[in-house]
Protein backbone atom coordinates (compact mmCIF):
# COMPACT_ATOMS: atom_id res chain seq x y z
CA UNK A 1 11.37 -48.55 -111.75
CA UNK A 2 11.12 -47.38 -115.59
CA UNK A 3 7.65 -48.04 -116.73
CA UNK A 4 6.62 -49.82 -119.83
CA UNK A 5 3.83 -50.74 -121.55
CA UNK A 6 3.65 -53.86 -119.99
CA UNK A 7 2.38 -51.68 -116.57
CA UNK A 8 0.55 -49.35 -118.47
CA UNK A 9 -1.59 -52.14 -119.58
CA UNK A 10 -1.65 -53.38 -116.63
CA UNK A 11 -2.84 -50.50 -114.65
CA UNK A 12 -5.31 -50.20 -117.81
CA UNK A 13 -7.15 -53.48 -117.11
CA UNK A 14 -7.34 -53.58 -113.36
CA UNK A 15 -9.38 -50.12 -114.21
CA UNK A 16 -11.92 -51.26 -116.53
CA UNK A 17 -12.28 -54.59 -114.06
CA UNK A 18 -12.84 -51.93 -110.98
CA UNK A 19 -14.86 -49.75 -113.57
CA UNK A 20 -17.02 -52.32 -115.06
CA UNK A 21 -17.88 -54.10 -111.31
CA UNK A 22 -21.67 -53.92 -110.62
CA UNK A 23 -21.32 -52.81 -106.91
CA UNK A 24 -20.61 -49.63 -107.85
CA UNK A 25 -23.37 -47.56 -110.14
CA UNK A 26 -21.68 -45.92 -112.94
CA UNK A 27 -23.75 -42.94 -112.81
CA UNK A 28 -22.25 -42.06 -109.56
CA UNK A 29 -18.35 -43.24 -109.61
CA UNK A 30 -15.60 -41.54 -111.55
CA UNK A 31 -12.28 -44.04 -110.98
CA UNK A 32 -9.15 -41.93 -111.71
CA UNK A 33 -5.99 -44.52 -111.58
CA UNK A 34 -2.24 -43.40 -111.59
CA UNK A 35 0.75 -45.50 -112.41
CA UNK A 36 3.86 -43.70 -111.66
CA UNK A 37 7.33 -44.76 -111.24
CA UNK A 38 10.75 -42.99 -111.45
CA UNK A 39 11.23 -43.40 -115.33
CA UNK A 40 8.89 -43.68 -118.27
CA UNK A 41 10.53 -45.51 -121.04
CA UNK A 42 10.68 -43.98 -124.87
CA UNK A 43 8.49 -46.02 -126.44
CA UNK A 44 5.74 -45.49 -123.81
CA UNK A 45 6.56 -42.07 -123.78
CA UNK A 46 5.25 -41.87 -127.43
CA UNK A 47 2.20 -43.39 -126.74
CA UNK A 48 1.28 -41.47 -124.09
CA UNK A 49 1.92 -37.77 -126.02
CA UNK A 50 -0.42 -39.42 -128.47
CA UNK A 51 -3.71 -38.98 -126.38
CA UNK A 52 -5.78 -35.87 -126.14
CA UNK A 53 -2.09 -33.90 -126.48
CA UNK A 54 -2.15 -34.19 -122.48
CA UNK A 55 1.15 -35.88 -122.02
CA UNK A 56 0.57 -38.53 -119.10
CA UNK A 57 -3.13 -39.34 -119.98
CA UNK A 58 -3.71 -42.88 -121.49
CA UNK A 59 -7.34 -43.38 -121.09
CA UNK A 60 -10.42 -41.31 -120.79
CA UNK A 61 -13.59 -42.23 -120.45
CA UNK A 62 -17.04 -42.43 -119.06
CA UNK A 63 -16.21 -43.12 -115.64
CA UNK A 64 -12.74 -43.85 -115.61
CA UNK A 65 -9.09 -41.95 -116.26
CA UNK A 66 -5.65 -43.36 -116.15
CA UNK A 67 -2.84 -41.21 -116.11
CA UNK A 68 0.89 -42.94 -116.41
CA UNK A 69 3.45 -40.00 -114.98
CA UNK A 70 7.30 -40.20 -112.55
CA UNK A 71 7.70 -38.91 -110.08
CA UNK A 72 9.29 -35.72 -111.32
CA UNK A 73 6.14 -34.94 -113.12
CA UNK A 74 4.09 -35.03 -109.78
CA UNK A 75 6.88 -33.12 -108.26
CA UNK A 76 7.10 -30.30 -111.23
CA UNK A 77 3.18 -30.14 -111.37
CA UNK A 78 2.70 -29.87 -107.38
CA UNK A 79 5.28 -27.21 -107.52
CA UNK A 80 3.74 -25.31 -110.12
CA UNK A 81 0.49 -25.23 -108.50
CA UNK A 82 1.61 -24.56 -105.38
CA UNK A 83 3.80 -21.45 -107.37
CA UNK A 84 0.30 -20.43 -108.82
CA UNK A 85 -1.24 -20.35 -105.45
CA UNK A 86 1.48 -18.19 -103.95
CA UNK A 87 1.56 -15.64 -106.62
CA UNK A 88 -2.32 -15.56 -106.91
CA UNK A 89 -2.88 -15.22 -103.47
CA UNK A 90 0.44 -13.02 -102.47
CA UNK A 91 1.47 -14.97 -99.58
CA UNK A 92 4.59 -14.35 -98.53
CA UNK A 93 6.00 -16.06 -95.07
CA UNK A 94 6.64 -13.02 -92.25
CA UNK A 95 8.13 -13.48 -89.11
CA UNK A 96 5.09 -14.68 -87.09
CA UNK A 97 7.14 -14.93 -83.79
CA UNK A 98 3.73 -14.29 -81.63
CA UNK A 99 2.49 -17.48 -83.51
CA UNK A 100 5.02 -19.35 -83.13
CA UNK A 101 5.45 -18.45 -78.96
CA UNK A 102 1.67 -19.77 -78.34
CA UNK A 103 2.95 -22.96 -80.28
CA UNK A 104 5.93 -23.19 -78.04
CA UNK A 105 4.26 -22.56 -74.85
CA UNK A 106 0.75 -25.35 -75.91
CA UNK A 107 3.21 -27.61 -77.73
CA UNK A 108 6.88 -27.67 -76.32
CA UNK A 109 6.68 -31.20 -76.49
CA UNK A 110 5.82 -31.52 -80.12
CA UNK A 111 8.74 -28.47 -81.31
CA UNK A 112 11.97 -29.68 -81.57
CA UNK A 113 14.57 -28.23 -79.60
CA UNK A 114 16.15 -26.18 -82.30
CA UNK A 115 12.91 -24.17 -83.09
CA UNK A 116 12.66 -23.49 -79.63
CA UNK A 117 16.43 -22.31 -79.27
CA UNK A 118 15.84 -20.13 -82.14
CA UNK A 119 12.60 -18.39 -80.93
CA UNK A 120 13.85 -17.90 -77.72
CA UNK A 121 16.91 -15.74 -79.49
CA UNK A 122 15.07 -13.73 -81.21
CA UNK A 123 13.52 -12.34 -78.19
């Protein structure tokens, strides 16, 4: 679904309505809200660049943040942080075949077959 305005909106009421509810103390509850779809249309797209230069973010306030992003957004920024991570931490993935025996022998029934036809060559 390509987002418009018309959601953005949306999504922008239904915050302040869940933000401005007296059962839950301000003081205490930050409400972040995100509309996301698989397209953002132009128009919207403008609007949205507009705000605090942090493309995505429509409202900021108080207690309460909307951000309006597709799905490849999410995707790019997960992998980027997850890239970060890796690089910052040096992880690299090593043959762990001792690890992945104990799983085998607790767990057969949760491995699928082709993991366990694979450990078991590499023995």
């Amino acid at each position: 679904m390509e987002l418009s305005m018309q959601e953005v909106e949306q999504i922008t009421d239904y915050a302040f309505a869940v933000a401005d509810n007296p059962r839950f103390p301000k003081e205490k509850t930050k409400w972040t809200f995100l509309l996301t779809g698989s397209a953002i249309n132009k128009n919207t797209k403008r609007r949205l660049r507009e705000y605090e230069n942090e493309f995505g973010l429509y409202v900021r306030e108080d207690n309460v943040t909307v951000w309006v992003k597709d799905w490849g957004q999410i995707i790019n920024e997960a992998y980027a942080r997850h890239k970060y991570l890796e690089d910052s931490l040096k992880l690299a993935a090593t043959d762990n075949s001792e690890g992945l025996g104990f799983l085998i022998e607790k767990h057969s029934q949760l491995i699928p077959n082709v993991v366990r036809k694979s450990a078991a060559a590499r023995e």
